[in-house]
C-alpha atoms as a PDB file:
ATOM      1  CA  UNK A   1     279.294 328.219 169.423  1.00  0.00           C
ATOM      2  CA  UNK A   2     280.152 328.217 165.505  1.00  0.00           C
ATOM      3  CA  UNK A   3     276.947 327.612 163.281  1.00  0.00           C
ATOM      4  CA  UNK A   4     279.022 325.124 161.557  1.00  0.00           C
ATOM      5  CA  UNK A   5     278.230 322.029 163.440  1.00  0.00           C
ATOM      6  CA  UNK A   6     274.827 321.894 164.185  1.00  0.00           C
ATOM      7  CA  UNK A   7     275.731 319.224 166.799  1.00  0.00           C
ATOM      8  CA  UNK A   8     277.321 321.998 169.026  1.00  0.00           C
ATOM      9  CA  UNK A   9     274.337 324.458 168.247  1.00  0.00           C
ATOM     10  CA  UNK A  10     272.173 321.354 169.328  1.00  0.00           C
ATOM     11  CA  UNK A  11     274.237 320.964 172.637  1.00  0.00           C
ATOM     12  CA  UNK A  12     274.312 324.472 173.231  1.00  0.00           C
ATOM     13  CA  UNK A  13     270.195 324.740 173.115  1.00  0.00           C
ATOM     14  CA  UNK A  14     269.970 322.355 175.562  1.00  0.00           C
ATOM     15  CA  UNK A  15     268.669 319.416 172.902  1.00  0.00           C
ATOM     16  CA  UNK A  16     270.016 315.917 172.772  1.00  0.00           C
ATOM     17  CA  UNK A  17     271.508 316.131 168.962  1.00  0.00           C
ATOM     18  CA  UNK A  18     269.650 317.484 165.857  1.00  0.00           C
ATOM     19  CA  UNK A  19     268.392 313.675 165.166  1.00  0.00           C
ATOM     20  CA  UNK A  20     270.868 313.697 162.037  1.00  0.00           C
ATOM     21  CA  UNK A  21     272.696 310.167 161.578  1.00  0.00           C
ATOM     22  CA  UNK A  22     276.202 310.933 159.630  1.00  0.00           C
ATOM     23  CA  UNK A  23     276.407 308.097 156.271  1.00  0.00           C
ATOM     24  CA  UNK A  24     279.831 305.694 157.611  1.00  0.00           C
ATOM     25  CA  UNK A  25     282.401 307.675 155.697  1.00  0.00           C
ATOM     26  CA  UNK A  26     282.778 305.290 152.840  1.00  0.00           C
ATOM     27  CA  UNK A  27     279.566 305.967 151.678  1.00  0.00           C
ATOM     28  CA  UNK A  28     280.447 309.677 152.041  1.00  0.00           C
ATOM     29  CA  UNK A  29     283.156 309.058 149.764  1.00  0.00           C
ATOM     30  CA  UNK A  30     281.211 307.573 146.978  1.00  0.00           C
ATOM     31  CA  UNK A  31     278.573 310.046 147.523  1.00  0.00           C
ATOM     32  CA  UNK A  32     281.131 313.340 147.007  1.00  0.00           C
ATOM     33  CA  UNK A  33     283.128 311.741 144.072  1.00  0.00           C
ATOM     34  CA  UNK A  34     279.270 311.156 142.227  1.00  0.00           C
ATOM     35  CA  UNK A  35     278.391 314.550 142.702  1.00  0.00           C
ATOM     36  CA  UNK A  36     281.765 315.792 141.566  1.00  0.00           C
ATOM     37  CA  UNK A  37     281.282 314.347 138.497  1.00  0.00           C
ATOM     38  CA  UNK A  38     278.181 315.223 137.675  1.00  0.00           C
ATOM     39  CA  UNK A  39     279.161 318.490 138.644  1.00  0.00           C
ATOM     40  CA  UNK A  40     281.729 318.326 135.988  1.00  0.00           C
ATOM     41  CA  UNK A  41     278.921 317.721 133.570  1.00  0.00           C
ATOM     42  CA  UNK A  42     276.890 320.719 134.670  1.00  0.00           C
ATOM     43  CA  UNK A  43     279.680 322.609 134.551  1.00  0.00           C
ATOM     44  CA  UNK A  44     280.656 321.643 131.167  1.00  0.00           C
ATOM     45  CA  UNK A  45     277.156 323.162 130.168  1.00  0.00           C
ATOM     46  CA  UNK A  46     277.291 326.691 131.068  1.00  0.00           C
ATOM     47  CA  UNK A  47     277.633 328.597 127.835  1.00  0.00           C
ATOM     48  CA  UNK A  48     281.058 330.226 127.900  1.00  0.00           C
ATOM     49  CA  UNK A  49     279.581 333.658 127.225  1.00  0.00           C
ATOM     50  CA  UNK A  50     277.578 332.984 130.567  1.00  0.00           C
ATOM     51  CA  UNK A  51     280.621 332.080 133.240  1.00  0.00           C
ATOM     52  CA  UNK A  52     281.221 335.899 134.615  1.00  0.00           C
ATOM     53  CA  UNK A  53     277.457 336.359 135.519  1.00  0.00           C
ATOM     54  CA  UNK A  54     276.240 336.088 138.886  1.00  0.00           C
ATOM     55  CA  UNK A  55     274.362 333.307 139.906  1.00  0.00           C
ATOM     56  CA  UNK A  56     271.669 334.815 141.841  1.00  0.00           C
ATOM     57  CA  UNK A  57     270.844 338.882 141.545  1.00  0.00           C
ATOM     58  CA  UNK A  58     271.614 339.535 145.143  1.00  0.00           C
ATOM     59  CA  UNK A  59     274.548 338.052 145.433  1.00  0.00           C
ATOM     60  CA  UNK A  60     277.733 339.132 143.611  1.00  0.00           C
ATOM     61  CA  UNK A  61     279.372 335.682 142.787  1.00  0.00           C
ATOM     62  CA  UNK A  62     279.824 334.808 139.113  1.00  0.00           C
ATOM     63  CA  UNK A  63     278.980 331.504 137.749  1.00  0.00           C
ATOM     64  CA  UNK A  64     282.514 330.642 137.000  1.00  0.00           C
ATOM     65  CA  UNK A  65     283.265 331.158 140.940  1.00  0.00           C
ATOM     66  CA  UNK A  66     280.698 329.195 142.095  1.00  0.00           C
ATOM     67  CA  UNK A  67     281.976 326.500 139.846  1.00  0.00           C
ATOM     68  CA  UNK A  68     285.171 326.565 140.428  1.00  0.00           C
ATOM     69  CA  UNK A  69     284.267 326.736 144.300  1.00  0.00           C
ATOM     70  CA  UNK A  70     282.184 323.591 143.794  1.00  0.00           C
ATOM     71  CA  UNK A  71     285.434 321.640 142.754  1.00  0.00           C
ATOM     72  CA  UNK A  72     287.593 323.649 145.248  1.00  0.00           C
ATOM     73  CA  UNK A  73     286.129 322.599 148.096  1.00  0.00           C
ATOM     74  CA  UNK A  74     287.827 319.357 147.764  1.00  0.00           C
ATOM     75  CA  UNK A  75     291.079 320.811 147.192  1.00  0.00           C
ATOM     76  CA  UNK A  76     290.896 322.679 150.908  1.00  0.00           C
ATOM     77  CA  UNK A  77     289.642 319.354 152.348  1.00  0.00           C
ATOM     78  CA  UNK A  78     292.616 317.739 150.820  1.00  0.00           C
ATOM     79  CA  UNK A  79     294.992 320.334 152.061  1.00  0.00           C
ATOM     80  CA  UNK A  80     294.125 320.076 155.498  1.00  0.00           C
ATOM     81  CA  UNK A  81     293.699 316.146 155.858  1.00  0.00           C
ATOM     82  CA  UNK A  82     297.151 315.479 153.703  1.00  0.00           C
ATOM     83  CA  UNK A  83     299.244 318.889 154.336  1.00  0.00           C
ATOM     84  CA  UNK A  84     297.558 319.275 158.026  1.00  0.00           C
ATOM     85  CA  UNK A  85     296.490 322.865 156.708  1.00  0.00           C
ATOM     86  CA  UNK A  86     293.420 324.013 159.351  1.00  0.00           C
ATOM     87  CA  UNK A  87     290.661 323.532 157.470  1.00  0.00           C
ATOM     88  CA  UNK A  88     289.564 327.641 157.084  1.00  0.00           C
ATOM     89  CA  UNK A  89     286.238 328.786 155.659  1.00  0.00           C
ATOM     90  CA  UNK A  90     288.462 331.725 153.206  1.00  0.00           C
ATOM     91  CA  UNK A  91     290.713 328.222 151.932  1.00  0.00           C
ATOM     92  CA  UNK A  92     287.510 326.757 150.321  1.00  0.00           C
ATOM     93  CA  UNK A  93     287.054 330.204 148.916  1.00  0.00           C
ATOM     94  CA  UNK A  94     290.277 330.303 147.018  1.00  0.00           C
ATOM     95  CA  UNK A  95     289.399 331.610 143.501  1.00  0.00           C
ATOM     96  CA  UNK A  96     291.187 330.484 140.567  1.00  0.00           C
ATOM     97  CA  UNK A  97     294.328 332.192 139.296  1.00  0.00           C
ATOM     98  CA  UNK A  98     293.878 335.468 136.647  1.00  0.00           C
ATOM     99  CA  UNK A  99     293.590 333.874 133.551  1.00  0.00           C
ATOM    100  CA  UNK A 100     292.287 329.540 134.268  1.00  0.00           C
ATOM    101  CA  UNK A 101     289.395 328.457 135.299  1.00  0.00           C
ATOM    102  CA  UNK A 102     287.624 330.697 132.716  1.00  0.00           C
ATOM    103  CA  UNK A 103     285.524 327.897 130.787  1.00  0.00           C
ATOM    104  CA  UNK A 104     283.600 324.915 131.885  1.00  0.00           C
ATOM    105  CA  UNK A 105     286.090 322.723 130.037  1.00  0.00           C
ATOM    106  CA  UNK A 106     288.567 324.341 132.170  1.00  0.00           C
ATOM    107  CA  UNK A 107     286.662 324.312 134.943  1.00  0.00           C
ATOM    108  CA  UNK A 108     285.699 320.669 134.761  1.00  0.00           C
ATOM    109  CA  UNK A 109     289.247 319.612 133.810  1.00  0.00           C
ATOM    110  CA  UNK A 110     290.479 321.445 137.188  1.00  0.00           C
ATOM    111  CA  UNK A 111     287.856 319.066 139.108  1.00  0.00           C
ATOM    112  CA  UNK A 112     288.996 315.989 137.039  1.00  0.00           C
ATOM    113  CA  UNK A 113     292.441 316.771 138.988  1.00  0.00           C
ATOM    114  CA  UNK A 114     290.491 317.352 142.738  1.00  0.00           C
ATOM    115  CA  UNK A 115     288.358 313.633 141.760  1.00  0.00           C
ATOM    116  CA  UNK A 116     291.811 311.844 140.902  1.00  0.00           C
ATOM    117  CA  UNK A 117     293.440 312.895 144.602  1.00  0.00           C
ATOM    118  CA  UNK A 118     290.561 312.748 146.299  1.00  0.00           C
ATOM    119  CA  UNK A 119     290.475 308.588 145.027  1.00  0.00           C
ATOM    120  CA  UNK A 120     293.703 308.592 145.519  1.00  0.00           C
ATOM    121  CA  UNK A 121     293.717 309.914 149.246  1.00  0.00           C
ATOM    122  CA  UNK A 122     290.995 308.122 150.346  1.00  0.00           C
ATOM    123  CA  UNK A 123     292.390 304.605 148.931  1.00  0.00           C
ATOM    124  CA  UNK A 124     295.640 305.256 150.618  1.00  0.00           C
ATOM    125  CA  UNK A 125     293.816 306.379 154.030  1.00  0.00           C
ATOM    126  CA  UNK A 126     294.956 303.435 156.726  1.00  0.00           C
ATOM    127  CA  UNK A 127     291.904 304.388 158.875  1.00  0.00           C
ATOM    128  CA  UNK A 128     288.360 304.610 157.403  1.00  0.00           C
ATOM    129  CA  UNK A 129     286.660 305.350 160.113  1.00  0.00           C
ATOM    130  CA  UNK A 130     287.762 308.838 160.106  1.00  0.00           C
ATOM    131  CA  UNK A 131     287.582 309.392 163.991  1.00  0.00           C
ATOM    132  CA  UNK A 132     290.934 311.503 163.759  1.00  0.00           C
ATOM    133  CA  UNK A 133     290.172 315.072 164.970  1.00  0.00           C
ATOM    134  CA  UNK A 134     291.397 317.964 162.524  1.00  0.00           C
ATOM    135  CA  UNK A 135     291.504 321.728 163.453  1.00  0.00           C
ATOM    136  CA  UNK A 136     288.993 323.402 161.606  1.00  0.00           C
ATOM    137  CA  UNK A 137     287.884 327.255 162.120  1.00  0.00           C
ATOM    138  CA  UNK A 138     285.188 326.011 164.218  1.00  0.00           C
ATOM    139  CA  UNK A 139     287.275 324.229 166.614  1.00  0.00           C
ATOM    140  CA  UNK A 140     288.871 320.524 166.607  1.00  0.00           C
ATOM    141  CA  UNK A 141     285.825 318.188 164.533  1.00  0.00           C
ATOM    142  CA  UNK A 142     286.325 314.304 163.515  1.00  0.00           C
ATOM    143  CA  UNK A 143     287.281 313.597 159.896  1.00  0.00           C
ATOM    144  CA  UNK A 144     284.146 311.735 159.183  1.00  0.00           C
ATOM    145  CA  UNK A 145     282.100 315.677 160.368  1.00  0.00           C
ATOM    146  CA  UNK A 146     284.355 317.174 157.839  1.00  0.00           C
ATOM    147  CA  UNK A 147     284.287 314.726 155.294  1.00  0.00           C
ATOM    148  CA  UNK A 148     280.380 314.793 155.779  1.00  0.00           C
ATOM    149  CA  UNK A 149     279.953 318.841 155.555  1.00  0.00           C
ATOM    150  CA  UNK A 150     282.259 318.532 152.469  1.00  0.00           C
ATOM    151  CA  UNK A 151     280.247 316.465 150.545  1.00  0.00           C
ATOM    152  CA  UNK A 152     276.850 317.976 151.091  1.00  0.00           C
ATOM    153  CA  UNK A 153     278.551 321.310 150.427  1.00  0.00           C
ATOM    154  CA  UNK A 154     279.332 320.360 147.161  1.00  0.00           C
ATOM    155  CA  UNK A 155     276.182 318.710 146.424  1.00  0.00           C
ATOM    156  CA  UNK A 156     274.357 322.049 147.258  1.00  0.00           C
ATOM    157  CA  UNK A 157     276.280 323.743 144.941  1.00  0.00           C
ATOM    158  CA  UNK A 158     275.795 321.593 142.120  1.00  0.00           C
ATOM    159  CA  UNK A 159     271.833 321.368 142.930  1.00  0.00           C
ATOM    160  CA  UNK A 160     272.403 325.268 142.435  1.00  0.00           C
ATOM    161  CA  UNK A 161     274.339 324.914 139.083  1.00  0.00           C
ATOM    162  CA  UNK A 162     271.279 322.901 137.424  1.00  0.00           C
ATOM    163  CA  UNK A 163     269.074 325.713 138.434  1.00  0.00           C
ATOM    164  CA  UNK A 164     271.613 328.458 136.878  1.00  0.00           C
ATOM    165  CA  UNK A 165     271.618 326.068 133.481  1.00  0.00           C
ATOM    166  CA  UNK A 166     267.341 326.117 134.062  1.00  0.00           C
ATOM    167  CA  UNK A 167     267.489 329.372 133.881  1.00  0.00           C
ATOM    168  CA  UNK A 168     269.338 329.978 130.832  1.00  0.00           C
ATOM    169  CA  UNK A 169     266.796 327.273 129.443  1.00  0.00           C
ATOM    170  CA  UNK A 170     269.600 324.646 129.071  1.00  0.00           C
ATOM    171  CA  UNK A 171     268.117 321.017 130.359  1.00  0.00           C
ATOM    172  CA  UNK A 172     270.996 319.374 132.576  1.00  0.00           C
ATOM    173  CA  UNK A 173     272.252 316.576 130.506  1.00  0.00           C
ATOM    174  CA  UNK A 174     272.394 314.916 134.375  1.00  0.00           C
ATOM    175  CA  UNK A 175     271.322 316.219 137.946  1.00  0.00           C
ATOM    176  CA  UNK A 176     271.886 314.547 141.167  1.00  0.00           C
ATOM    177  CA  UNK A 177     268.878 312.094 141.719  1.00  0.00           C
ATOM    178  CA  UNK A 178     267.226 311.964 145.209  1.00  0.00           C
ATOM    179  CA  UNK A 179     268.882 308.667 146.058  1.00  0.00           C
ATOM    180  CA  UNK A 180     272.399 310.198 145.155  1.00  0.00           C
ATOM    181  CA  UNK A 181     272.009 312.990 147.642  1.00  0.00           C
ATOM    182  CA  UNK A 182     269.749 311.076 150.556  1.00  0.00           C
ATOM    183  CA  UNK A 183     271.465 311.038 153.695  1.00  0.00           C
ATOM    184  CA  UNK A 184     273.054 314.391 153.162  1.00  0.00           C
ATOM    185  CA  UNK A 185     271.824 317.185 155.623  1.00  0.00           C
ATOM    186  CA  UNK A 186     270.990 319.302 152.607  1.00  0.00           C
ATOM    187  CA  UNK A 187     269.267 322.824 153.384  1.00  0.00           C
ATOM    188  CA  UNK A 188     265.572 322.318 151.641  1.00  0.00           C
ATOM    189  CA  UNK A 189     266.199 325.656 149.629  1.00  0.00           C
ATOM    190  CA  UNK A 190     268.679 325.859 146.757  1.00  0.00           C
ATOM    191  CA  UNK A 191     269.911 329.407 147.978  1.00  0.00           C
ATOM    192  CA  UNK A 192     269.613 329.828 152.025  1.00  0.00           C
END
């Protein structure tokens, strides 16, 4: 059993479920696209000068990746619902090409491009209930699981950003409230 889906882990303990009730997709949808942008406003925060530092000491991933990443994982959800890609932990984990991505302007303009086709796909989506079953590394999972493990991804990673811009003594202009992220299962730690 993958980690992944904590569903199967539940199952595979011998519980009935983790007691977790998934948000109906749509709300999913206007949950991920909020914290997108106000990831794009963190992100537009981070003093240049700042981006190739790591974001935690014991863990060698620079502040521009972990940006970028927060944006990408949007991309690699929209590659394997539209282009029927397997949805692969190393896609999400795509870093920019040499040379982009190296400013939060940059950085923030590249997400401005993930928001617009992620509107896009799910307006054009025929059915919202997102019971369809896409291959994943961790087996076949409904859309709405994906969709779901998408958002809150993201989210984390943007709860993380505000703390790198904390650190640096930088107030986030805006951070995700408690009502924009309630219904996510969010780990309770910003670095797990």
């Amino acid at each position: 059993v993958f980690g992944q889906n904590l569903e199967d882990v539940a199952e595979f303990v011998g519980l009935q479920g983790t007691g977790h009730t998934p948000l109906p997709p749509d709300q999913l949808v206007t949950k991920w696209l909020n914290v997108l942008r106000v990831a794009q406003g963190l992100v537009r925060q981070i003093p240049d000068d700042k981006m190739n530092e790591r974001v935690i000491p014991n863990r060698d991933r620079a502040i521009r990746l972990l940006s970028h990443h927060m944006f990408r994982i949007g991309e690699a959800f929209l590659e394997s619902v539209i282009d029927g890609k397997e949805y692969a932990i190393q896609h999400a984990n795509v870093p920019p090409k040499d040379g982009t991505c190296t400013t939060g302007a940059e950085i923030a303009a590249y997400g401005e491009g993930v928001i617009a086709r992620l509107e896009k796909w799910w307006a054009s989506l025929d059915d919202k209930s997102c019971n369809q079953k896409l291959p994943t590394f961790y087996g076949p999972q409904s859309l709405h699981t994906v969709l779901e493990r998408s958002t809150w991804h993201s989210a984390q990673h943007a709860r993380q950003l505000a703390h790198v811009l904390e650190r640096y003594g930088v107030t986030p202009k805006r951070q995700l409230t408690a009502d924009e992220i309630a219904g996510l299962p969010l780990p309770e730690r910003l670095f797990e």
